[in-house]
N, C-alpha and C. Protein backbone atom coordinates (compact mmCIF):
# COMPACT_ATOMS: atom_id res chain seq x y z
N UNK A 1 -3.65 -4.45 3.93
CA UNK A 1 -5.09 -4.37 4.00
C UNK A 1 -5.70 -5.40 3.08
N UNK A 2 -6.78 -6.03 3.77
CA UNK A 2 -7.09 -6.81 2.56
C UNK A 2 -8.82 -6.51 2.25
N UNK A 3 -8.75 -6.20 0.42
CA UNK A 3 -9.43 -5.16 -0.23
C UNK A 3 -10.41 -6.75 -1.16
N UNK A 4 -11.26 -6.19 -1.42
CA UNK A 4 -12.05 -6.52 -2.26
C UNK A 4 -12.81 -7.90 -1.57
N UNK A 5 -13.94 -8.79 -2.35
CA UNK A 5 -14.54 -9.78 -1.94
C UNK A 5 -14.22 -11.07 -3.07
N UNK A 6 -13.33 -11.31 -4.07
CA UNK A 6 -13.29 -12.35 -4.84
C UNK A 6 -12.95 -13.36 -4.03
N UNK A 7 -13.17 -14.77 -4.45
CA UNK A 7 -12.29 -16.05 -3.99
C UNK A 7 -12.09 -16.58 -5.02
N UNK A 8 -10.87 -17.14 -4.68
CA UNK A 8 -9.72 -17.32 -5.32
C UNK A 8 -8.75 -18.28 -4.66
N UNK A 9 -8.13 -19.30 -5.10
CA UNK A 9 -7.55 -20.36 -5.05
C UNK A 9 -6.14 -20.26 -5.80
N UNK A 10 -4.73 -19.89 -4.78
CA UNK A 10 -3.87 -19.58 -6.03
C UNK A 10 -2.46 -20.80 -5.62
N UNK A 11 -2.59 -21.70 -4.92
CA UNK A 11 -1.73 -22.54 -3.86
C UNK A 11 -1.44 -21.65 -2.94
N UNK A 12 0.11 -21.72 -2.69
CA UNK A 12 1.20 -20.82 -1.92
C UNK A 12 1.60 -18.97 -2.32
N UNK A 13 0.41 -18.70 -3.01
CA UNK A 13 0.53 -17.52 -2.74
C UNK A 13 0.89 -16.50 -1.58
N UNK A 14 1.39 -15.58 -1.57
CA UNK A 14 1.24 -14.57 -0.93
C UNK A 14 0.63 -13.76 -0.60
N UNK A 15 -0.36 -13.70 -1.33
CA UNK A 15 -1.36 -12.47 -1.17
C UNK A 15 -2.00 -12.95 -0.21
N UNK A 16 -3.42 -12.50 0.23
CA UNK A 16 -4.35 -12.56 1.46
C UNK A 16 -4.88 -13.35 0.89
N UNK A 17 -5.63 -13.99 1.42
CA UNK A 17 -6.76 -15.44 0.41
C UNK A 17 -7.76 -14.50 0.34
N UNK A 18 -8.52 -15.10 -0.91
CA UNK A 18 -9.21 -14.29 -1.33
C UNK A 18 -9.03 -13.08 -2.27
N UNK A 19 -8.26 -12.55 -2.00
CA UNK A 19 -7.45 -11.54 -2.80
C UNK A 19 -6.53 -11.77 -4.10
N UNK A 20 -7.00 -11.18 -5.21
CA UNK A 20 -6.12 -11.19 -6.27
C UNK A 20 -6.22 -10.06 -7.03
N UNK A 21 -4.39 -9.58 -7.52
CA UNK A 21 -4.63 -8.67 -8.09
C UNK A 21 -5.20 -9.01 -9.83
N UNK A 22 -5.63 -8.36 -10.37
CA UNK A 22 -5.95 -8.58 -12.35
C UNK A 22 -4.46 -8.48 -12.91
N UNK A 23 -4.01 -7.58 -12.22
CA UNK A 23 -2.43 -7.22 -13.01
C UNK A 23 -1.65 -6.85 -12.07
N UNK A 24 -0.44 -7.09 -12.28
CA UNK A 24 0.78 -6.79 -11.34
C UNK A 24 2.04 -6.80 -12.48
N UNK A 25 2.69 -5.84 -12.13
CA UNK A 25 4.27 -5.62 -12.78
C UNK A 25 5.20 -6.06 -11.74
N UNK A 26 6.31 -6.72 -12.52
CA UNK A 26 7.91 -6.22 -11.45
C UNK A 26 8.62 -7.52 -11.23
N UNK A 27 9.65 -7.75 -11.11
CA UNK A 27 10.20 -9.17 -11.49
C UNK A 27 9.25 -10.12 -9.80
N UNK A 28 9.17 -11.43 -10.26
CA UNK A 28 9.01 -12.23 -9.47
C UNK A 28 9.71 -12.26 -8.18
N UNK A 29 9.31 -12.36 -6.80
CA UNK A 29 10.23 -12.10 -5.40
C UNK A 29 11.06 -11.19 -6.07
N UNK A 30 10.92 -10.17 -5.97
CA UNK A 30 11.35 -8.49 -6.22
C UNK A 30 12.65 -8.61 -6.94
N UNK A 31 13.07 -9.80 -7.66
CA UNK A 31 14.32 -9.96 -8.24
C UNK A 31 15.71 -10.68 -7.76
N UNK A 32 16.83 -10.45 -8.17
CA UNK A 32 17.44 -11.38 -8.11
C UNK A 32 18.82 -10.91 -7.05
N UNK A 33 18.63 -9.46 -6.62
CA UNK A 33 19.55 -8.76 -5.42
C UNK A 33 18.84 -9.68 -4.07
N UNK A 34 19.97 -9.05 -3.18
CA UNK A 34 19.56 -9.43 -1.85
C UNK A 34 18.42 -8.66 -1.47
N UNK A 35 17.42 -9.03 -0.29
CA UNK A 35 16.36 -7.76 0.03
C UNK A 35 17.17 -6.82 0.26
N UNK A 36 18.15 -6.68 0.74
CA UNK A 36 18.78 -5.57 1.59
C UNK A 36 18.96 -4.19 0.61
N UNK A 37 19.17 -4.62 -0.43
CA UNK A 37 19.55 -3.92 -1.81
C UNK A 37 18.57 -3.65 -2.92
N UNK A 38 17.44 -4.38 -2.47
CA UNK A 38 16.45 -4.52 -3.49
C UNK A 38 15.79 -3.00 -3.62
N UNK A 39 15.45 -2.58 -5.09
CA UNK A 39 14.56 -1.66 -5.29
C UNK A 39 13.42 -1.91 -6.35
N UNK A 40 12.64 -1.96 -5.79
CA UNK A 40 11.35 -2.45 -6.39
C UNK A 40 10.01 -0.97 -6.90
N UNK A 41 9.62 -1.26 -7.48
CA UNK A 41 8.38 -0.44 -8.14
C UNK A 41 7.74 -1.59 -8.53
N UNK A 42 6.48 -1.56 -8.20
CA UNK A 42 5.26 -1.99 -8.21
C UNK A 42 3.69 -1.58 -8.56
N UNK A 43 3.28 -2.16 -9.56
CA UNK A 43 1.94 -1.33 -10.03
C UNK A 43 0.72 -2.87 -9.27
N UNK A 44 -0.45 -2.40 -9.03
CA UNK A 44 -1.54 -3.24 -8.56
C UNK A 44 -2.22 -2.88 -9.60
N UNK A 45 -3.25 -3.47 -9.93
CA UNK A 45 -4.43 -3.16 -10.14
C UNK A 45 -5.35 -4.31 -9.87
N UNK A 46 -5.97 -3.85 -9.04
CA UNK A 46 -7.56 -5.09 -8.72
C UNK A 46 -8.75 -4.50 -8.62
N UNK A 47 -9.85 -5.35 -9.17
CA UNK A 47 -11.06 -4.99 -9.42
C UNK A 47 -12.01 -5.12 -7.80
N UNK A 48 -12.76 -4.26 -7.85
CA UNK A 48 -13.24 -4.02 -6.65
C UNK A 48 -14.80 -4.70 -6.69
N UNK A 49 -15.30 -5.40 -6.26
CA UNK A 49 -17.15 -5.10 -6.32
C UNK A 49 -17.72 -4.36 -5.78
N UNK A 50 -19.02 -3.52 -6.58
CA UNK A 50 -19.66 -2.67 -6.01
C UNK A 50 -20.19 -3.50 -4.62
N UNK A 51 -21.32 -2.11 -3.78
CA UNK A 51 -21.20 -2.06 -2.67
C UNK A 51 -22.98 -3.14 -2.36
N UNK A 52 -23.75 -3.43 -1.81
CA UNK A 52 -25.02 -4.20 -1.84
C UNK A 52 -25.72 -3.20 -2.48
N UNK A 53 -26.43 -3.68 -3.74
CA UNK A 53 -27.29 -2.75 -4.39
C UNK A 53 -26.96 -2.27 -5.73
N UNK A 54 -25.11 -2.36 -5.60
CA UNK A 54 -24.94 -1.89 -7.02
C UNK A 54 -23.96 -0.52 -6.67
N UNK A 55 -23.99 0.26 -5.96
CA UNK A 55 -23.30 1.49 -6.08
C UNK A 55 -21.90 1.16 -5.91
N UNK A 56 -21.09 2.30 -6.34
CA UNK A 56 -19.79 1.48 -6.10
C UNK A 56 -19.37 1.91 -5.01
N UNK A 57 -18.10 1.77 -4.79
CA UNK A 57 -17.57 1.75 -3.65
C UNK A 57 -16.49 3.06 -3.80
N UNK A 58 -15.91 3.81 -2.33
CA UNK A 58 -15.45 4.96 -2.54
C UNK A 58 -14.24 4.27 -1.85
N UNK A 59 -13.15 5.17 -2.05
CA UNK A 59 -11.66 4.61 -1.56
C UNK A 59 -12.04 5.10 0.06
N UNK A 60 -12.67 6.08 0.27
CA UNK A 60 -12.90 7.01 1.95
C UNK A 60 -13.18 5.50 2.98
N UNK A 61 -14.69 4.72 2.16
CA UNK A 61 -15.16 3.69 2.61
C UNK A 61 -14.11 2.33 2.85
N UNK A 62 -13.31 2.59 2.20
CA UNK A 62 -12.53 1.04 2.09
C UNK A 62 -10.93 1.57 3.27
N UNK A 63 -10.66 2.68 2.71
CA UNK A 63 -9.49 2.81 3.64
C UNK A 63 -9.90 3.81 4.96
N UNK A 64 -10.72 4.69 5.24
CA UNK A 64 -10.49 5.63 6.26
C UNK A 64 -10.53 6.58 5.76
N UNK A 65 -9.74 6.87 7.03
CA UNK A 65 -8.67 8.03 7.53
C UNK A 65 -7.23 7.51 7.08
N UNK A 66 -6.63 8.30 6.71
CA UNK A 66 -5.18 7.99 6.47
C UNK A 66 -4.43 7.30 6.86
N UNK A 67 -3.95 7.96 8.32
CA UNK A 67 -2.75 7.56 9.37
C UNK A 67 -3.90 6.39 9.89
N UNK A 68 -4.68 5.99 10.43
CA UNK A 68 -5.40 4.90 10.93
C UNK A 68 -5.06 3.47 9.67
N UNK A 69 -5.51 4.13 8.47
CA UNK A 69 -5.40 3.09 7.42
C UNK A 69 -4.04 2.99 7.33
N UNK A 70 -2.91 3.75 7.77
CA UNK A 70 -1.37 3.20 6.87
C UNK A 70 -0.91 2.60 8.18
N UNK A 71 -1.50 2.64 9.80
CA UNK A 71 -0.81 2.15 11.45
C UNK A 71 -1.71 0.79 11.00
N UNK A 72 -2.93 0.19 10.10
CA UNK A 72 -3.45 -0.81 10.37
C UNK A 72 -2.83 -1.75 9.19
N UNK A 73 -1.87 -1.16 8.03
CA UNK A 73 -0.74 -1.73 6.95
C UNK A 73 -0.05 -2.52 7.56
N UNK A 74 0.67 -1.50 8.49
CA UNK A 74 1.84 -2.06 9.15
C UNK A 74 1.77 -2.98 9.74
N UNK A 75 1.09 -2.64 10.91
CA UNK A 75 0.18 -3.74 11.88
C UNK A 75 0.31 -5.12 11.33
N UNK A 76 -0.97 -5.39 10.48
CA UNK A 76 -1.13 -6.60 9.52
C UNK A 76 -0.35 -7.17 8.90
N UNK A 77 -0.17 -6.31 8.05
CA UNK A 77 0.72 -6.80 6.94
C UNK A 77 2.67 -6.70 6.50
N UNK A 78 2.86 -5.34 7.07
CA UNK A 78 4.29 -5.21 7.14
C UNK A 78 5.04 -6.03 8.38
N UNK A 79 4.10 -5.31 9.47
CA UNK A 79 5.30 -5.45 10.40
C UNK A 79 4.42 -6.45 11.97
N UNK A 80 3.73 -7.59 10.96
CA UNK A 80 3.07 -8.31 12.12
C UNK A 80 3.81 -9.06 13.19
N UNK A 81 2.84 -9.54 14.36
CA UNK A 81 3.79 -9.55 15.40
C UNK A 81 4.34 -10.85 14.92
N UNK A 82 5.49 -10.72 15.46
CA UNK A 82 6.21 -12.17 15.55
C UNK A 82 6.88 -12.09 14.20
N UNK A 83 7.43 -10.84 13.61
CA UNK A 83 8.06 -10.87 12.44
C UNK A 83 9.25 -10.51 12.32
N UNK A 84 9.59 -9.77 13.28
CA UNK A 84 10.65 -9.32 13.91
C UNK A 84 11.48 -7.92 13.31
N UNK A 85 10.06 -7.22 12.75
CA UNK A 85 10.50 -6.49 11.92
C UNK A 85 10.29 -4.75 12.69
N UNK A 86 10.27 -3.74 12.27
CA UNK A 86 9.60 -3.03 13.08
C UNK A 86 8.99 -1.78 11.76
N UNK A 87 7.95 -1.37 12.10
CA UNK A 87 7.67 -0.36 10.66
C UNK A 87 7.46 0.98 11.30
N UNK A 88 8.31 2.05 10.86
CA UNK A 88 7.64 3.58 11.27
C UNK A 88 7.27 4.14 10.21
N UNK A 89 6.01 4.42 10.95
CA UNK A 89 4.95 5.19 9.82
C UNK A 89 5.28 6.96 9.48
N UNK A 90 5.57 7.16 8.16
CA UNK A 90 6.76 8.84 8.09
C UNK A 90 5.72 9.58 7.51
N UNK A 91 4.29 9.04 6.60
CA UNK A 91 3.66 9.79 6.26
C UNK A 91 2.78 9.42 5.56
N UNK A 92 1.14 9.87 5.99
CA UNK A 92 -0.45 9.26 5.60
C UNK A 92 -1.02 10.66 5.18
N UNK A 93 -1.23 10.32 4.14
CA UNK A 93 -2.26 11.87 3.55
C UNK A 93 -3.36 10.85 2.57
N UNK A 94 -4.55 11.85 2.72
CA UNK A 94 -5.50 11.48 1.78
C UNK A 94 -5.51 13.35 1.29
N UNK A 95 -5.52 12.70 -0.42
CA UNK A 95 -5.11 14.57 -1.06
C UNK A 95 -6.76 13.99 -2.07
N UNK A 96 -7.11 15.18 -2.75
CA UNK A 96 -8.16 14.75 -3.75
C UNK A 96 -7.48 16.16 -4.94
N UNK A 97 -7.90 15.24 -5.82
CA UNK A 97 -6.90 16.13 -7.09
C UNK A 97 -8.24 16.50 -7.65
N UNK A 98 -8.27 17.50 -8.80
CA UNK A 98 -9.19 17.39 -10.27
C UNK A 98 -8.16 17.57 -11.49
N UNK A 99 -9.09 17.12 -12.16
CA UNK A 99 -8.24 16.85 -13.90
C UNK A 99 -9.70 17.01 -14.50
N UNK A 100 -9.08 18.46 -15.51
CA UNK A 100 -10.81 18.21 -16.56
C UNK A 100 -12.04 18.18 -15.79
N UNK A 101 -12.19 18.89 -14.53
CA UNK A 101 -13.16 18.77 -14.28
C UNK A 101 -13.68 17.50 -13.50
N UNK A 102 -12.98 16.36 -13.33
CA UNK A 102 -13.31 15.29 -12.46
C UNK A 102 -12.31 15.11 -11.29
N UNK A 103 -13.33 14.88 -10.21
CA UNK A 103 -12.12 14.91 -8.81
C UNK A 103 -11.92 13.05 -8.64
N UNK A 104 -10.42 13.21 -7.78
CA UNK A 104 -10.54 11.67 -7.71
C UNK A 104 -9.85 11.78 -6.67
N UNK A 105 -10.03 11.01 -5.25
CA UNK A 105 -9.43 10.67 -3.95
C UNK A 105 -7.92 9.99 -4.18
N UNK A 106 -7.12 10.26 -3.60
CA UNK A 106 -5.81 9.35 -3.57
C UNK A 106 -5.03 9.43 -1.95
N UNK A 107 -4.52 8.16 -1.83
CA UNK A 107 -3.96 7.99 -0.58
C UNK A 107 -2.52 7.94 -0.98
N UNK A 108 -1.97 8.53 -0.32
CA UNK A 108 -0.03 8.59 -0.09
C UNK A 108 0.43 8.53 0.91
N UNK A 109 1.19 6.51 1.14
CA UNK A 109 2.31 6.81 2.14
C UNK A 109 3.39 6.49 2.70
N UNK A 110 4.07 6.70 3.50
CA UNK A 110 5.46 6.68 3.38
C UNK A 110 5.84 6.04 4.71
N UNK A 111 6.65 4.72 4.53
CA UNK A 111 7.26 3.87 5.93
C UNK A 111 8.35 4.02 5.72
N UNK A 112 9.02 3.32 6.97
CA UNK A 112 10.01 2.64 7.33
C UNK A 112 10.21 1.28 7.74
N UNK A 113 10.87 0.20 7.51
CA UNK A 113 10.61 -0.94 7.78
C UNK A 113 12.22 -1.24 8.23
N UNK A 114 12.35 -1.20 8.95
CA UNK A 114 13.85 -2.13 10.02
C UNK A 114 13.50 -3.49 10.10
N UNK A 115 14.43 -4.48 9.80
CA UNK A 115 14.39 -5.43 9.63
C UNK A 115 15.51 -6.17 10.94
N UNK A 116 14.99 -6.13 11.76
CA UNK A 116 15.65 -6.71 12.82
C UNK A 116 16.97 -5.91 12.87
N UNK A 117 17.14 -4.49 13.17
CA UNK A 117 18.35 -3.96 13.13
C UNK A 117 19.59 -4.01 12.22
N UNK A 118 19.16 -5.56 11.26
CA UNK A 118 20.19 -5.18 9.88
C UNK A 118 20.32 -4.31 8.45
N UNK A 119 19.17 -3.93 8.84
CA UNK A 119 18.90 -2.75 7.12
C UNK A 119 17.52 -2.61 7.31
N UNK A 120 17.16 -1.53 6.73
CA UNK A 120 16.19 -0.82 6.58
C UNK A 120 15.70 -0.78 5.24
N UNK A 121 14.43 -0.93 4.61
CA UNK A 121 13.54 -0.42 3.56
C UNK A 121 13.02 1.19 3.67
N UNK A 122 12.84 1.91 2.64
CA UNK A 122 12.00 3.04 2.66
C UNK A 122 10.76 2.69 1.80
N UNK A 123 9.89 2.66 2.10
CA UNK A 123 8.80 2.25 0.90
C UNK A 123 7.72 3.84 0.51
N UNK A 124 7.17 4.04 -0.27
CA UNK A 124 6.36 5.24 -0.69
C UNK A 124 5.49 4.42 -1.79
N UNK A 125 4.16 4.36 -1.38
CA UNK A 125 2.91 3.79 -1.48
C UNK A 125 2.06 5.07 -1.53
N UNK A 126 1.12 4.59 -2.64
CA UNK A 126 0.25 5.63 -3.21
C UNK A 126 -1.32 4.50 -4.11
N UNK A 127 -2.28 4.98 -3.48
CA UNK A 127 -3.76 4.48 -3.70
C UNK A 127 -4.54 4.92 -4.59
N UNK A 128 -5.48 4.43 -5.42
CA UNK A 128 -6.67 5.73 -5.83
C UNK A 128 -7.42 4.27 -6.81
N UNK A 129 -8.89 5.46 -6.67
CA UNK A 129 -9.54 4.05 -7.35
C UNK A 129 -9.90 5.00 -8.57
N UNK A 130 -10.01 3.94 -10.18
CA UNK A 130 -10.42 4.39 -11.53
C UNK A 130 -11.91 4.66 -11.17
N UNK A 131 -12.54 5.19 -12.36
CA UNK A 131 -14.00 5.39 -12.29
C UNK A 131 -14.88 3.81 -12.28
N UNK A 132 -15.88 4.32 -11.74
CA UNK A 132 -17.23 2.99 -12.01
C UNK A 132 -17.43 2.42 -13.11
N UNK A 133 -17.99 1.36 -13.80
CA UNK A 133 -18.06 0.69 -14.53
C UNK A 133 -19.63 0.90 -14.31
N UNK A 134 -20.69 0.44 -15.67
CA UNK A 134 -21.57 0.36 -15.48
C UNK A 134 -22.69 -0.65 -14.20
N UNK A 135 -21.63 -1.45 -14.30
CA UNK A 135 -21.96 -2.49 -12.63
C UNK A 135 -21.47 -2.06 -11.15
N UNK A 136 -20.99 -0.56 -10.93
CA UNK A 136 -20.92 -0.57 -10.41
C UNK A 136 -19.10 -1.02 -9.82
N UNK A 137 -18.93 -1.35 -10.51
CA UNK A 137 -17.58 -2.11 -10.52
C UNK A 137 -16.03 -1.54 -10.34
N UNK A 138 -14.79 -0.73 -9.54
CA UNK A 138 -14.07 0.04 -9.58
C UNK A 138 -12.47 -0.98 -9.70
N UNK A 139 -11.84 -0.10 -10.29
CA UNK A 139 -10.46 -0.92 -9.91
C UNK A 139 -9.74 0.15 -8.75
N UNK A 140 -9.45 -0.62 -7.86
CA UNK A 140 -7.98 -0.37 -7.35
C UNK A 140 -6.50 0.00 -7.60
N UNK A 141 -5.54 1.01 -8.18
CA UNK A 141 -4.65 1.25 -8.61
C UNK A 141 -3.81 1.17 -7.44
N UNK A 142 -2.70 0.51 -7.11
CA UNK A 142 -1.49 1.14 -6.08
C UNK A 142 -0.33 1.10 -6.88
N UNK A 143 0.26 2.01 -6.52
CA UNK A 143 1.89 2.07 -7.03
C UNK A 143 2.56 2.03 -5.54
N UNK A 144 3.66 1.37 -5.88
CA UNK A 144 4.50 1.18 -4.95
C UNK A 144 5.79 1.34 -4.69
N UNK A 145 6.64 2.33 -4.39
CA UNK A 145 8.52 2.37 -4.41
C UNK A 145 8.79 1.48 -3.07
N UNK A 146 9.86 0.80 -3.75
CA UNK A 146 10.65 0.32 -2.36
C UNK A 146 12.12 0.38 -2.68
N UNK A 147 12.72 1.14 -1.45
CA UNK A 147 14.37 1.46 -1.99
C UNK A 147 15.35 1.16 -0.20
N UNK A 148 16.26 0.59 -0.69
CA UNK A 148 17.19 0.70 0.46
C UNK A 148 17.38 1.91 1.83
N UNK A 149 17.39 1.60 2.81
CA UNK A 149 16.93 3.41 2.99
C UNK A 149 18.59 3.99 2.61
N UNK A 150 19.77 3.68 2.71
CA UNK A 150 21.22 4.32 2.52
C UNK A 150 20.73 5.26 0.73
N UNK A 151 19.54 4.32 -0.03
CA UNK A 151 19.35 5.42 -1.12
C UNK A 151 18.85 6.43 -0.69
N UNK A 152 17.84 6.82 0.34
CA UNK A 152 17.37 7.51 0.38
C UNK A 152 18.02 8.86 0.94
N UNK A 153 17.57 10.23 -0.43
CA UNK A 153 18.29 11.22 0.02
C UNK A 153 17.14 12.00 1.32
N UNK A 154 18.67 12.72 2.31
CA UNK A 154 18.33 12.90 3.46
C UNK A 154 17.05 14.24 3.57
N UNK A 155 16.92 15.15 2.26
CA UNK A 155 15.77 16.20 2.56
C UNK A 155 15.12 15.12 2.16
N UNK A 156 14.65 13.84 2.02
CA UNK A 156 13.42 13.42 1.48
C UNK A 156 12.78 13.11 2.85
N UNK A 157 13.07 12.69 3.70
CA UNK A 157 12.97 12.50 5.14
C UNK A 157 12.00 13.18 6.06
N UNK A 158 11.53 14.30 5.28
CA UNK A 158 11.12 15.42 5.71
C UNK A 158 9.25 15.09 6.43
N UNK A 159 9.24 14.11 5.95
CA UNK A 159 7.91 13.38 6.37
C UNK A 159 7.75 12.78 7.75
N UNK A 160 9.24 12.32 8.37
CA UNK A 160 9.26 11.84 9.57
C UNK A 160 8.99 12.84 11.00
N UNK A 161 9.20 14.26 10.71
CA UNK A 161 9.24 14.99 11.87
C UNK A 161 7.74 14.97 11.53
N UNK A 162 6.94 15.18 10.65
CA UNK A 162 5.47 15.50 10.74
C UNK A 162 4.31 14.19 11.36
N UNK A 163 5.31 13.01 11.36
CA UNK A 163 4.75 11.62 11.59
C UNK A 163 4.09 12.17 13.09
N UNK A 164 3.32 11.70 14.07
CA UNK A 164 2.42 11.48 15.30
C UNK A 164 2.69 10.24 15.77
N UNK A 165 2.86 9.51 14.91
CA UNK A 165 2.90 8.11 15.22
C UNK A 165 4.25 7.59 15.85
N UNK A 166 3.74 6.32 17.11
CA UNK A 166 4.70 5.63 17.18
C UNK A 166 5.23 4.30 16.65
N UNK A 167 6.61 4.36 16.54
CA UNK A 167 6.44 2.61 15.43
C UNK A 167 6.27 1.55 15.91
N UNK A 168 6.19 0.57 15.22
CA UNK A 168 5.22 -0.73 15.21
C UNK A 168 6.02 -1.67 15.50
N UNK A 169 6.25 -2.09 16.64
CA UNK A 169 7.50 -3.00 16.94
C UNK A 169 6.99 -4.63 17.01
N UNK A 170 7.67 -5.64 16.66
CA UNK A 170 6.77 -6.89 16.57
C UNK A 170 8.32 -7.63 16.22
């Protein structure tokens, strides 16, 4: 998805143009294993601009609905056409927590990414935005797991029978 309105000039980046995160953790190209093997954790954080006027912006407004926002991930960004990859979507929730009295929206979710029939990724992605700034101003938090799927233990799986969705073949 590509979030926020900065421009930004970074060469051969990866990210979306336009898009930059403020901070990012985690070794450079996810390290020094093969992808096949790679396990990655990933923190985002990017600053958001408020909305025309000043108010800020709500995560509801920027992502959706859940399963719409994690089938339009894939789509785009994981598993675009001509990539030869394929992504099944195992699980989209929007949950809203409180702490102390303050509620805060968060998105959680969970793919599959086949990589042309030679190995598989499991990834588990999770959203939520910090509070407003006096301008109006929010950050973006994502955390991100990415693990081989052979790590993945088999009750964790448990997300795929609840999936609706069909996967994203490209």
């Amino acid at each position: 998805l590509t979030l926020g309105s900065g421009k930004a000039s970074r060469g051969k980046s990866r990210m979306p143009a336009g898009v930059l995160p403020d901070a990012a953790w985690g070794p450079a190209g996810g390290g020094s294993k093969p992808l096949r093997e790679r396990e990655n954790l990933s923190v985002v954080r990017q600053l958001l601009a408020p909305k025309a006027g000043g108010a800020p912006q709500s995560i509801e407004e920027i992502l959706g609905d859940a399963e719409p926002s994690l089938q339009k991930l894939l789509k785009e960004s994981i598993a675009p056409e001509g990539s030869k990859k394929i992504a099944m979507p195992l699980r989209a929730v929007r949950l809203e927590k409180e702490w102390q009295g303050a509620k805060n929206t968060y998105y959680e979710y969970e793919w599959r990414t086949d990589f042309d029939g030679r190995f598989s990724l499991r990834t588990y992605s999770s959203a939520a935005l910090g509070p407003a700034d006096a301008q109006g101003r929010r950050y973006l938090y994502t955390l991100t797991l990415i693990l081989p799927e052979s790590l993945v233990s088999p009750s964790a799986d448990g997300g795929a029978a609840a999936a609706s969705q069909e996967p994203i073949v490209k």
